[in-house]
N, C-alpha and C. Protein backbone atom coordinates (compact mmCIF):
# COMPACT_ATOMS: atom_id res chain seq x y z
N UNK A 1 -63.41 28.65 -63.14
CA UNK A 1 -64.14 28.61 -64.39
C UNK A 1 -63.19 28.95 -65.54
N UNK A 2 -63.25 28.49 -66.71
CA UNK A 2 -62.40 28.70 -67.91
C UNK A 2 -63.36 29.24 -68.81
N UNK A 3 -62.79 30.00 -69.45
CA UNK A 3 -63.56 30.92 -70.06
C UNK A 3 -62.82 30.56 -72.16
N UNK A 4 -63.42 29.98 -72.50
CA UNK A 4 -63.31 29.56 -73.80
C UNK A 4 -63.71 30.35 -74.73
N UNK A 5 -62.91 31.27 -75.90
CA UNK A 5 -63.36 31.83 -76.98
C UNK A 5 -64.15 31.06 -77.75
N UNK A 6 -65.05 31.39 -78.19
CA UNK A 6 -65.85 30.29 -79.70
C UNK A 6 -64.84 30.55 -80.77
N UNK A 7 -64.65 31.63 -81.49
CA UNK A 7 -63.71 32.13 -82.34
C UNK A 7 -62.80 30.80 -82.54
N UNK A 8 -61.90 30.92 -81.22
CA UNK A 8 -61.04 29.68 -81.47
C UNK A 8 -61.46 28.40 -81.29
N UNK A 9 -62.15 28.21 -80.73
CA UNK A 9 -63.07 27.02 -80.67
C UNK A 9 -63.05 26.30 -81.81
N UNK A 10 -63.21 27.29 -82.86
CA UNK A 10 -64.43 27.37 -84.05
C UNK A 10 -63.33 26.70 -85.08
N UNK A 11 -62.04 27.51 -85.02
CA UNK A 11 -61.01 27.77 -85.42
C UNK A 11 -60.18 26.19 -85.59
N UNK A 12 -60.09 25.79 -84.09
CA UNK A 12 -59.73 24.34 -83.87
C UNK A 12 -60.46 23.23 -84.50
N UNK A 13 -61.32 23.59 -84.22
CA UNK A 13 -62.58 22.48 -84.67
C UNK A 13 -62.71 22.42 -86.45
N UNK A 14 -62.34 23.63 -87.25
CA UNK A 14 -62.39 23.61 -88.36
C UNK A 14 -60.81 22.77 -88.72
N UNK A 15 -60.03 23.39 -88.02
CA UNK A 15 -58.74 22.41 -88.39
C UNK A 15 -58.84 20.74 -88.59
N UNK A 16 -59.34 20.51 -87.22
CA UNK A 16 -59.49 18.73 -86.70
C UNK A 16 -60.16 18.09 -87.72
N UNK A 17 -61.29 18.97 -88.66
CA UNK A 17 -62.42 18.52 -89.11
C UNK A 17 -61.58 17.99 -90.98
N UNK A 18 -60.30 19.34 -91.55
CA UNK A 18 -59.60 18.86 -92.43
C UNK A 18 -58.45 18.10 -92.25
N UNK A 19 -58.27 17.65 -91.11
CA UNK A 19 -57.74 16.45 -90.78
C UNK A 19 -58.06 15.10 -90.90
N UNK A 20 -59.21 15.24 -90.88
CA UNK A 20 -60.42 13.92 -90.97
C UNK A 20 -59.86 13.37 -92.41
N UNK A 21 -59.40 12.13 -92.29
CA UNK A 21 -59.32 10.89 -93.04
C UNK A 21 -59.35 9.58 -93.45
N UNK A 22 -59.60 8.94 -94.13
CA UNK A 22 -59.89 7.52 -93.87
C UNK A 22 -58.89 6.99 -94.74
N UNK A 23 -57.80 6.23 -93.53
CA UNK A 23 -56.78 5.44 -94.55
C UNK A 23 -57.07 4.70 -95.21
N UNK A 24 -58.24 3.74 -95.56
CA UNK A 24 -58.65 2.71 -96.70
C UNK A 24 -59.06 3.69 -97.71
N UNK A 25 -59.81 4.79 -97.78
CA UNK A 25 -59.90 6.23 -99.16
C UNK A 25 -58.32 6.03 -99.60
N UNK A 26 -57.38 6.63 -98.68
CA UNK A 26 -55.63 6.94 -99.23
C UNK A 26 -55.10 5.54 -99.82
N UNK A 27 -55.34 4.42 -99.39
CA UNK A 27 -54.48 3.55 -99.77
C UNK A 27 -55.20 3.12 -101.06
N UNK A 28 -56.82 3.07 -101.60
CA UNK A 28 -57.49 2.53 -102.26
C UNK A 28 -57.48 3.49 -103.82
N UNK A 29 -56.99 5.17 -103.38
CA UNK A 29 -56.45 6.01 -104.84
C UNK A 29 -54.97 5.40 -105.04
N UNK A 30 -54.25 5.40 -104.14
CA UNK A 30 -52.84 4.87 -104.52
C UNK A 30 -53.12 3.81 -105.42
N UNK A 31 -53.70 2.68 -104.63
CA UNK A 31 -53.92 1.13 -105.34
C UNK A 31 -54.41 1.69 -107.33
N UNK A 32 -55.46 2.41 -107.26
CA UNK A 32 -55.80 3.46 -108.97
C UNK A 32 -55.13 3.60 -109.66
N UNK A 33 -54.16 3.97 -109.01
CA UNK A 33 -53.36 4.76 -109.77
C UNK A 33 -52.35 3.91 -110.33
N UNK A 34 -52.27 2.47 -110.02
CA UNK A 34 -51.51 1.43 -110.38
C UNK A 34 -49.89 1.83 -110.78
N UNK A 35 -49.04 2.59 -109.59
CA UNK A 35 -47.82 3.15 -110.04
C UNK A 35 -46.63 2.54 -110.25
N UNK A 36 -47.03 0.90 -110.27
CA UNK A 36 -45.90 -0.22 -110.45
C UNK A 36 -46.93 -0.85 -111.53
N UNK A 37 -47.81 -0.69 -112.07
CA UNK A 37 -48.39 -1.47 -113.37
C UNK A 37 -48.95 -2.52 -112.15
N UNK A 38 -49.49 -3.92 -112.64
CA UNK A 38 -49.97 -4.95 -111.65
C UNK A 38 -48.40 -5.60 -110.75
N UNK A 39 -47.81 -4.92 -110.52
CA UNK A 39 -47.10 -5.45 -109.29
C UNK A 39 -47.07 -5.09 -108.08
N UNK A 40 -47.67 -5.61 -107.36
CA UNK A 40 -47.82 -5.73 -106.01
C UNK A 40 -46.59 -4.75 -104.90
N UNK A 41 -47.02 -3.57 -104.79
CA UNK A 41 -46.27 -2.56 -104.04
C UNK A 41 -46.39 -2.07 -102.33
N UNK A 42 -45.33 -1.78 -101.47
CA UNK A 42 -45.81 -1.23 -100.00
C UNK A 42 -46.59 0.44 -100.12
N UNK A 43 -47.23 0.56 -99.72
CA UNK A 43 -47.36 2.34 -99.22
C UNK A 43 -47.38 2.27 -98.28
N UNK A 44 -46.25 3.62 -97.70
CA UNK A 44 -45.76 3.74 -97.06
C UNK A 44 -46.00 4.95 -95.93
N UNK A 45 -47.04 5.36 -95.44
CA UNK A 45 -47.55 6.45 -95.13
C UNK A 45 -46.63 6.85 -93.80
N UNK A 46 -45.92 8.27 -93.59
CA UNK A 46 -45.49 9.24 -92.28
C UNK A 46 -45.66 10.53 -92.64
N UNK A 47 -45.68 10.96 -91.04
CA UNK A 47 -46.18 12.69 -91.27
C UNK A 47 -44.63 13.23 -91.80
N UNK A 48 -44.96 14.36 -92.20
CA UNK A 48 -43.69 15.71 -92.55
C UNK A 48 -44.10 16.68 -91.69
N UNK A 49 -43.08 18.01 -90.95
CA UNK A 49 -43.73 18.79 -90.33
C UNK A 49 -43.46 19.74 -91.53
N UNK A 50 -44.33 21.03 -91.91
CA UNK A 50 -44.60 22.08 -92.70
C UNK A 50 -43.52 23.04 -92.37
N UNK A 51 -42.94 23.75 -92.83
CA UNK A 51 -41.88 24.65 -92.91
C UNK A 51 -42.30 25.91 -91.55
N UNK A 52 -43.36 25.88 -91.34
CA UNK A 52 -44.04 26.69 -90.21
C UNK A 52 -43.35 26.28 -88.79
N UNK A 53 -43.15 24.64 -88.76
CA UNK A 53 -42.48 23.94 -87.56
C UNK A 53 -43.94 23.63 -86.61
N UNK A 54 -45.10 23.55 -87.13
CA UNK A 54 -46.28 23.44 -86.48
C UNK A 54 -47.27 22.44 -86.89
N UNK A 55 -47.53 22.37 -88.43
CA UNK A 55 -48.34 21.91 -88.78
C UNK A 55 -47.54 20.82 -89.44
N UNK A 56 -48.78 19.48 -89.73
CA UNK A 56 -47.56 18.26 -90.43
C UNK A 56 -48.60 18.06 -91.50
N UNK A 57 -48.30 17.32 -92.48
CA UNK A 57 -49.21 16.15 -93.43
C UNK A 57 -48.76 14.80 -93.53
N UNK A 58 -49.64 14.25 -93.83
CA UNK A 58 -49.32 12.63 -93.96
C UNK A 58 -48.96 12.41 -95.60
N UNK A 59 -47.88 12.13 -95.54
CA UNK A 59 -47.11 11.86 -97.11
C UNK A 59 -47.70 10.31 -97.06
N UNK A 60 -47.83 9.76 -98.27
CA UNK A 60 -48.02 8.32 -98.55
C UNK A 60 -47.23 7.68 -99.90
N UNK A 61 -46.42 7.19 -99.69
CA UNK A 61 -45.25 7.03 -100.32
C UNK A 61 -45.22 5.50 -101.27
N UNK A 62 -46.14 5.07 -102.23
CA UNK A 62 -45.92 3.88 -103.30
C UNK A 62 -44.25 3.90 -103.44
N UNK A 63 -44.09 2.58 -102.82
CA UNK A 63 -42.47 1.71 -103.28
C UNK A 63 -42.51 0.26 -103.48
N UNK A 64 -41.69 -0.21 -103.87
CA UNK A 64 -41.56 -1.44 -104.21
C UNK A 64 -40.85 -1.64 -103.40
N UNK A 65 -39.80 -1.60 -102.32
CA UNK A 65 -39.16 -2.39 -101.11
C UNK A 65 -39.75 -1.67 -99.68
N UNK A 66 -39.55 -2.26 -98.95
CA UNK A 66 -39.94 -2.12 -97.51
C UNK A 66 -38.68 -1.30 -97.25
N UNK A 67 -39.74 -0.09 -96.61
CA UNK A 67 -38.83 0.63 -95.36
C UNK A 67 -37.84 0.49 -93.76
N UNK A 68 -37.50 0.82 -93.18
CA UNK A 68 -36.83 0.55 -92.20
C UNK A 68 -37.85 0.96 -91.67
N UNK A 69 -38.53 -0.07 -90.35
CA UNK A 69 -39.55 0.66 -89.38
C UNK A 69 -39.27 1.33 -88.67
N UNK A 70 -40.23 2.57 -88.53
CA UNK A 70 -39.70 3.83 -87.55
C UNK A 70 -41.02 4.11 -87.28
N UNK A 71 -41.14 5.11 -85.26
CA UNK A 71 -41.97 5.62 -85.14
C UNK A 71 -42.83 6.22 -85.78
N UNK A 72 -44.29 6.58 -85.68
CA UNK A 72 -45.05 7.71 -86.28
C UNK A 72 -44.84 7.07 -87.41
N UNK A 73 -45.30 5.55 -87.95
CA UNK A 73 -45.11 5.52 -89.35
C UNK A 73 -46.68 4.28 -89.71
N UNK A 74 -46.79 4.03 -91.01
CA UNK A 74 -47.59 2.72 -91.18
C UNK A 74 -47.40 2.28 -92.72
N UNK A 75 -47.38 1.11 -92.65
CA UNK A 75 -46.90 0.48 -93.87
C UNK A 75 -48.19 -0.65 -94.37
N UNK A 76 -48.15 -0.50 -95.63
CA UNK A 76 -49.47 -1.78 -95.82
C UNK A 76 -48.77 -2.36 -97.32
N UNK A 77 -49.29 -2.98 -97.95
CA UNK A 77 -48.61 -3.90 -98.93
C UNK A 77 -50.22 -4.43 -99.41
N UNK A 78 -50.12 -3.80 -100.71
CA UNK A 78 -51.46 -3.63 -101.91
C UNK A 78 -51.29 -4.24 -103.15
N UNK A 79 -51.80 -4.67 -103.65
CA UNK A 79 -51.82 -5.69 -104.69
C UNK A 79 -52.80 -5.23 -105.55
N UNK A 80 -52.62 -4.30 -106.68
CA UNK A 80 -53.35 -4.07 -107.29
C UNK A 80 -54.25 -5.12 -108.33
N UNK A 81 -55.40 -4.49 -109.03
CA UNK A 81 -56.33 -5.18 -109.43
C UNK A 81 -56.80 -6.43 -108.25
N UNK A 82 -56.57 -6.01 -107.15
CA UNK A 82 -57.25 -7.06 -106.11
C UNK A 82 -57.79 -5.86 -105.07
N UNK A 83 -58.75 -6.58 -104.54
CA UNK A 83 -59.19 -5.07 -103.00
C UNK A 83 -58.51 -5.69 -101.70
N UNK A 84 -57.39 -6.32 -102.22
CA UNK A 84 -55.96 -6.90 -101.10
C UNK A 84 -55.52 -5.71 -100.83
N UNK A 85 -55.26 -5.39 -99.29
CA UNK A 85 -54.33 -4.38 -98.85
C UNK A 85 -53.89 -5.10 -97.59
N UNK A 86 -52.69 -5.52 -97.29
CA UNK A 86 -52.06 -5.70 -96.17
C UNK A 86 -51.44 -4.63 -95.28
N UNK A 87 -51.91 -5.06 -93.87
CA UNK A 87 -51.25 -4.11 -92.84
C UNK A 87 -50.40 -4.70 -92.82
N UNK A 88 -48.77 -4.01 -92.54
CA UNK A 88 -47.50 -4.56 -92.08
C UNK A 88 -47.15 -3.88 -91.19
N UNK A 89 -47.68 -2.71 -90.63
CA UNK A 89 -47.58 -2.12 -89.25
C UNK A 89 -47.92 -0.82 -89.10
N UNK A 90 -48.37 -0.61 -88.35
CA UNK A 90 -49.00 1.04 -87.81
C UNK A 90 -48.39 1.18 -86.30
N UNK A 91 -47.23 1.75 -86.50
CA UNK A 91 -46.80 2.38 -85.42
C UNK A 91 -46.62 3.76 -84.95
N UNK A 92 -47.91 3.89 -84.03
CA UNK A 92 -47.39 5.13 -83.62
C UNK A 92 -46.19 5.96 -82.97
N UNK A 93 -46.58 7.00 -82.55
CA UNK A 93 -45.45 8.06 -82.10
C UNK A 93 -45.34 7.47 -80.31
N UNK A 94 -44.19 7.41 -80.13
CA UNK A 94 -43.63 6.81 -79.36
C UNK A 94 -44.04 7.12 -77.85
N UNK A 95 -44.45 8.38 -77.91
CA UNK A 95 -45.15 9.16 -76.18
C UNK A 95 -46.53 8.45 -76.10
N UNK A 96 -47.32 7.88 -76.94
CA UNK A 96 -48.77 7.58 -76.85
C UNK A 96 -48.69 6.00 -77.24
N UNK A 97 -47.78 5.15 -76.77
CA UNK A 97 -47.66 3.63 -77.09
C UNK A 97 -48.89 3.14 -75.85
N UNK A 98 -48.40 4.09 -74.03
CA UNK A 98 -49.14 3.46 -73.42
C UNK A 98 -50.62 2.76 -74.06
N UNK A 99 -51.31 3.95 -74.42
CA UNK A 99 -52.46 4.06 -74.87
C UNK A 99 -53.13 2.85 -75.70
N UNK A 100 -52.77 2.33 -76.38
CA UNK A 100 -52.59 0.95 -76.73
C UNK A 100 -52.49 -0.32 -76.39
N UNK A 101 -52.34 -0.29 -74.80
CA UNK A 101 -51.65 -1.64 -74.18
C UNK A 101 -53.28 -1.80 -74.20
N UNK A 102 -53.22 -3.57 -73.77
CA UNK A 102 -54.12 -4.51 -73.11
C UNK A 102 -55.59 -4.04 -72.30
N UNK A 103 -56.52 -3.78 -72.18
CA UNK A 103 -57.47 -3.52 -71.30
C UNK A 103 -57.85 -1.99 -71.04
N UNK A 104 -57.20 -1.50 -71.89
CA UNK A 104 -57.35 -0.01 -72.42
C UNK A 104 -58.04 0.29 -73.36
N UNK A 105 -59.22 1.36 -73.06
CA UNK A 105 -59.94 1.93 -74.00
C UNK A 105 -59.55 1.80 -75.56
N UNK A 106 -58.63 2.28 -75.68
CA UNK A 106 -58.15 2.51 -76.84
C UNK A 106 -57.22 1.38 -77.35
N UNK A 107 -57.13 0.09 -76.70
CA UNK A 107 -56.61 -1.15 -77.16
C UNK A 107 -56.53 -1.54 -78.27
N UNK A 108 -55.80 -2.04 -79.15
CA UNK A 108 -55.91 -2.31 -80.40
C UNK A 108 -54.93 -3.55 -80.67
N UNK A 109 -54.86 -4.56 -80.69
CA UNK A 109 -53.95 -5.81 -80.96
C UNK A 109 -53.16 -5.71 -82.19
N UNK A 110 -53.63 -5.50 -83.59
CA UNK A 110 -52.73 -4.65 -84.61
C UNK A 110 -51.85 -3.54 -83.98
N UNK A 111 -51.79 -2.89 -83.34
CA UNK A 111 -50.77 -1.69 -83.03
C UNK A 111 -49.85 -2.41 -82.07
N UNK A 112 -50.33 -2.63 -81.31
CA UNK A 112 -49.74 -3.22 -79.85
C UNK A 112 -48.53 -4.50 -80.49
N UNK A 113 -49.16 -5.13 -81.41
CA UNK A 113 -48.07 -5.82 -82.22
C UNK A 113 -47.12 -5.34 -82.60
N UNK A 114 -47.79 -4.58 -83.31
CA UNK A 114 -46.63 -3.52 -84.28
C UNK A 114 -45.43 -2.91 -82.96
N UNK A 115 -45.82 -2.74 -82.35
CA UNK A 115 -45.12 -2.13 -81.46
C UNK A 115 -43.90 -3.01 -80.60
N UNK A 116 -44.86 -4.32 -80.27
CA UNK A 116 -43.73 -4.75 -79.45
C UNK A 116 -42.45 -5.23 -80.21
N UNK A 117 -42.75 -5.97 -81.87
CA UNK A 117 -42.58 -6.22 -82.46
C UNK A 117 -41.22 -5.14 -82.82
N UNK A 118 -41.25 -3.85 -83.06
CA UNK A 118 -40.70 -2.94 -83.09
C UNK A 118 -39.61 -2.93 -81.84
N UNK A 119 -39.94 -3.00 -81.16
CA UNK A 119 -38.78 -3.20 -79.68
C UNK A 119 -38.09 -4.28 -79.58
N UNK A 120 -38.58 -5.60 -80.21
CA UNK A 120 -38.02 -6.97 -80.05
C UNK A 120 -37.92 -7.53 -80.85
N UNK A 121 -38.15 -7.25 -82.01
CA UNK A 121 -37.76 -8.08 -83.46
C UNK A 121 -38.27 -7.11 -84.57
N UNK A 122 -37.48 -6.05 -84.78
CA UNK A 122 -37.78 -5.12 -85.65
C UNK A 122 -36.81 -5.74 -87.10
N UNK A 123 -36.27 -6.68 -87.37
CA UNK A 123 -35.76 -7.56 -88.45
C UNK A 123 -36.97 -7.95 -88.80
N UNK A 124 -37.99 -9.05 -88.38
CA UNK A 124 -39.15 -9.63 -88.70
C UNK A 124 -39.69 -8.07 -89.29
N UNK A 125 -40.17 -7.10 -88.88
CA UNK A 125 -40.85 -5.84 -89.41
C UNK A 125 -40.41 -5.78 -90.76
N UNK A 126 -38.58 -5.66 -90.76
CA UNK A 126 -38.31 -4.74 -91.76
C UNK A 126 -37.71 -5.78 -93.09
N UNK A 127 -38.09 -7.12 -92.89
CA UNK A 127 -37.64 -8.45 -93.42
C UNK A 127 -38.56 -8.40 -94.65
N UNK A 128 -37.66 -8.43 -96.06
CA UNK A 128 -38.91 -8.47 -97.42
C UNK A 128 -39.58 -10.04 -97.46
N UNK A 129 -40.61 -9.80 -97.87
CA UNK A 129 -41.49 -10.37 -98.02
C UNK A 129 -41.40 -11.90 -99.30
N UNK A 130 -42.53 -12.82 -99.12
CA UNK A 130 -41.48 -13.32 -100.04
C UNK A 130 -41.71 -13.14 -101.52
N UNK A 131 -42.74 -12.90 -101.84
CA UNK A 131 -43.55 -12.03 -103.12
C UNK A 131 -42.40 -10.73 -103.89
N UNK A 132 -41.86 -9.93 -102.64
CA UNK A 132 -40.82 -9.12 -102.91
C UNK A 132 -40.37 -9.18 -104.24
N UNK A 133 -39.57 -8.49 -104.60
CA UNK A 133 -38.72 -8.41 -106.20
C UNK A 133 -37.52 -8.31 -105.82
N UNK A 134 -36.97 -8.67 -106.54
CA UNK A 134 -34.84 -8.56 -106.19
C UNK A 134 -34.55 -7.10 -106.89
N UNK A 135 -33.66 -6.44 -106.45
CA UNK A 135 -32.82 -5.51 -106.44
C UNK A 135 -32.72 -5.01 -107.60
N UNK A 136 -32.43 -6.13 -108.34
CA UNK A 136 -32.48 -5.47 -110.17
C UNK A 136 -33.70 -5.52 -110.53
N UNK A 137 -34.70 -6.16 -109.94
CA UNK A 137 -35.82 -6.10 -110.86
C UNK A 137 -37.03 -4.76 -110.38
N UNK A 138 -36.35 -4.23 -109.08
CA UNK A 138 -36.78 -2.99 -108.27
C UNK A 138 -36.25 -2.02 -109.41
N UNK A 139 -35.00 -2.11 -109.75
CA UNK A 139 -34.11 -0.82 -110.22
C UNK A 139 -34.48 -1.09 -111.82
N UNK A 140 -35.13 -1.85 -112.31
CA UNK A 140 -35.34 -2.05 -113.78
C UNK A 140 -36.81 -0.88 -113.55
N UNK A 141 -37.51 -1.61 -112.73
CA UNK A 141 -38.53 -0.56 -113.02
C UNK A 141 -38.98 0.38 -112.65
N UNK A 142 -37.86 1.03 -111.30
CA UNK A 142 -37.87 2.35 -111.10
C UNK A 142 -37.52 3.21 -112.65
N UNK A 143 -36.56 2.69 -113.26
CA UNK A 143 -35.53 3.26 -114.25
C UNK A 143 -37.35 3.59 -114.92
N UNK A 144 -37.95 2.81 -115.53
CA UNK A 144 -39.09 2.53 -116.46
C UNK A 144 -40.05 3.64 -116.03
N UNK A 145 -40.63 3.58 -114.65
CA UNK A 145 -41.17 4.24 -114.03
C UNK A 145 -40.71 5.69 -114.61
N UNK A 146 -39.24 6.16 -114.14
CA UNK A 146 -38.85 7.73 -114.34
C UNK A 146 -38.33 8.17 -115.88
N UNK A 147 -38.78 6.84 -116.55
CA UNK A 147 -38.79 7.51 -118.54
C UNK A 147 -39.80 7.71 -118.82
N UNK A 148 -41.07 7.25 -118.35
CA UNK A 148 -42.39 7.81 -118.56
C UNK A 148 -42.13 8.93 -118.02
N UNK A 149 -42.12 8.63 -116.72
CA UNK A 149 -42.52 10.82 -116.74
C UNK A 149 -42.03 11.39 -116.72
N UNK A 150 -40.53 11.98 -117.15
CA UNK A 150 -40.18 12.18 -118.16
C UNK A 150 -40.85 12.39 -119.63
N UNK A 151 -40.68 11.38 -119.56
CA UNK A 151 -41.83 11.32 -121.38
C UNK A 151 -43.09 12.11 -121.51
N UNK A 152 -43.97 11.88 -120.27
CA UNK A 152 -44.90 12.21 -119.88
C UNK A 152 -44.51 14.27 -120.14
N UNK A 153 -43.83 14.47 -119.41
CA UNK A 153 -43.59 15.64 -119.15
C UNK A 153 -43.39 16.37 -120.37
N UNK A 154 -42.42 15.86 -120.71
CA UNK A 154 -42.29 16.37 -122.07
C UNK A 154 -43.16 16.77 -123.52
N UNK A 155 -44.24 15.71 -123.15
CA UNK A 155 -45.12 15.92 -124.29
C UNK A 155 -46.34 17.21 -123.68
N UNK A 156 -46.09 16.74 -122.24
CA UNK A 156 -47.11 18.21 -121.84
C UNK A 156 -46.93 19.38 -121.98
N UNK A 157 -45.21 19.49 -121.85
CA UNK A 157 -45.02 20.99 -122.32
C UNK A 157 -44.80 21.01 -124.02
N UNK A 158 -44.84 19.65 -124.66
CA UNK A 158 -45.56 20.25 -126.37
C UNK A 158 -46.71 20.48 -126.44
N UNK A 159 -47.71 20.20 -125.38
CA UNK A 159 -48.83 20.25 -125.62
C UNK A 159 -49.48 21.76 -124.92
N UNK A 160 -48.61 22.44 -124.01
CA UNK A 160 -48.72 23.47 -123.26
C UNK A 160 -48.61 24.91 -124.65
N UNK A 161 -47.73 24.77 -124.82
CA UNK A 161 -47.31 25.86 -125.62
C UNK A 161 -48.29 25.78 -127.00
């Protein structure tokens, strides 16, 4: 017989419960927040682990070029002023791929793609798109992007004091 505290029970269960999220909520404030103006951007969502070495969060990362695909990661490609959000891959963490295959509970044909895809043609994954922007026109409006806030900043602390 196992003998289970409620306490911790209680404890766990309150954790799991602020874990609870719905990636179309995360990707659909990003899309709001329009952080490329109407140009069509990836978010880029992976966990961080917390300085504790225990606990992680899911960072979600608005860019204008595609990442290198890596485990434990998911990428979608959003088009603001549209309710367009493209999956470009949800790959999980590499110990729980079984879980995913063919005729399994937990089957999913989006992942299972992502995955093999990842083992055998991770170029196709990490290949821009053709919508994409060229290099200067990424770095024109990062530059644009970080004089607003900047700018931004600046007027808050005239407006602070």
């Amino acid at each position: 017989m196992i003998k289970i505290n409620a306490l911790d029970a209680h404890d766990r269960l309150q954790h799991l419960n602020k874990q609870n999220f719905s990636i179309e909520e995360c990707c659909q404030d990003i899309v709001k927040q329009e952080p490329f103006g109407n140009i069509p951007f990836y978010i880029f969502a992976h966990p961080r682990t917390h300085e504790d070495g225990i606990s992680k969060r899911l960072i979600w990362q608005p860019r204008l070029s595609k990442p290198k695909a890596q485990t434990n990661s998911m990428l979608f490609k959003a088009y603001p002023r549209t309710d367009v959000i493209e999956i470009i891959w949800i790959i999980p963490p590499r110990e729980i791929w079984p879980q995913y295959d063919k005729d399994k509970l937990t089957a999913n044909e989006l992942i299972r793609e992502s995955i093999e895809k990842f083992i055998n043609n991770r170029e196709a994954l990490e290949a821009p798109a053709k919508d994409d922007l060229s290099e200067e026109q990424m770095k024109a409006i990062y530059k644009e992007v970080s004089q607003k806030a900047k700018y931004e900043k600046h007027m808050e602390k005239l407006y602070v004091h």
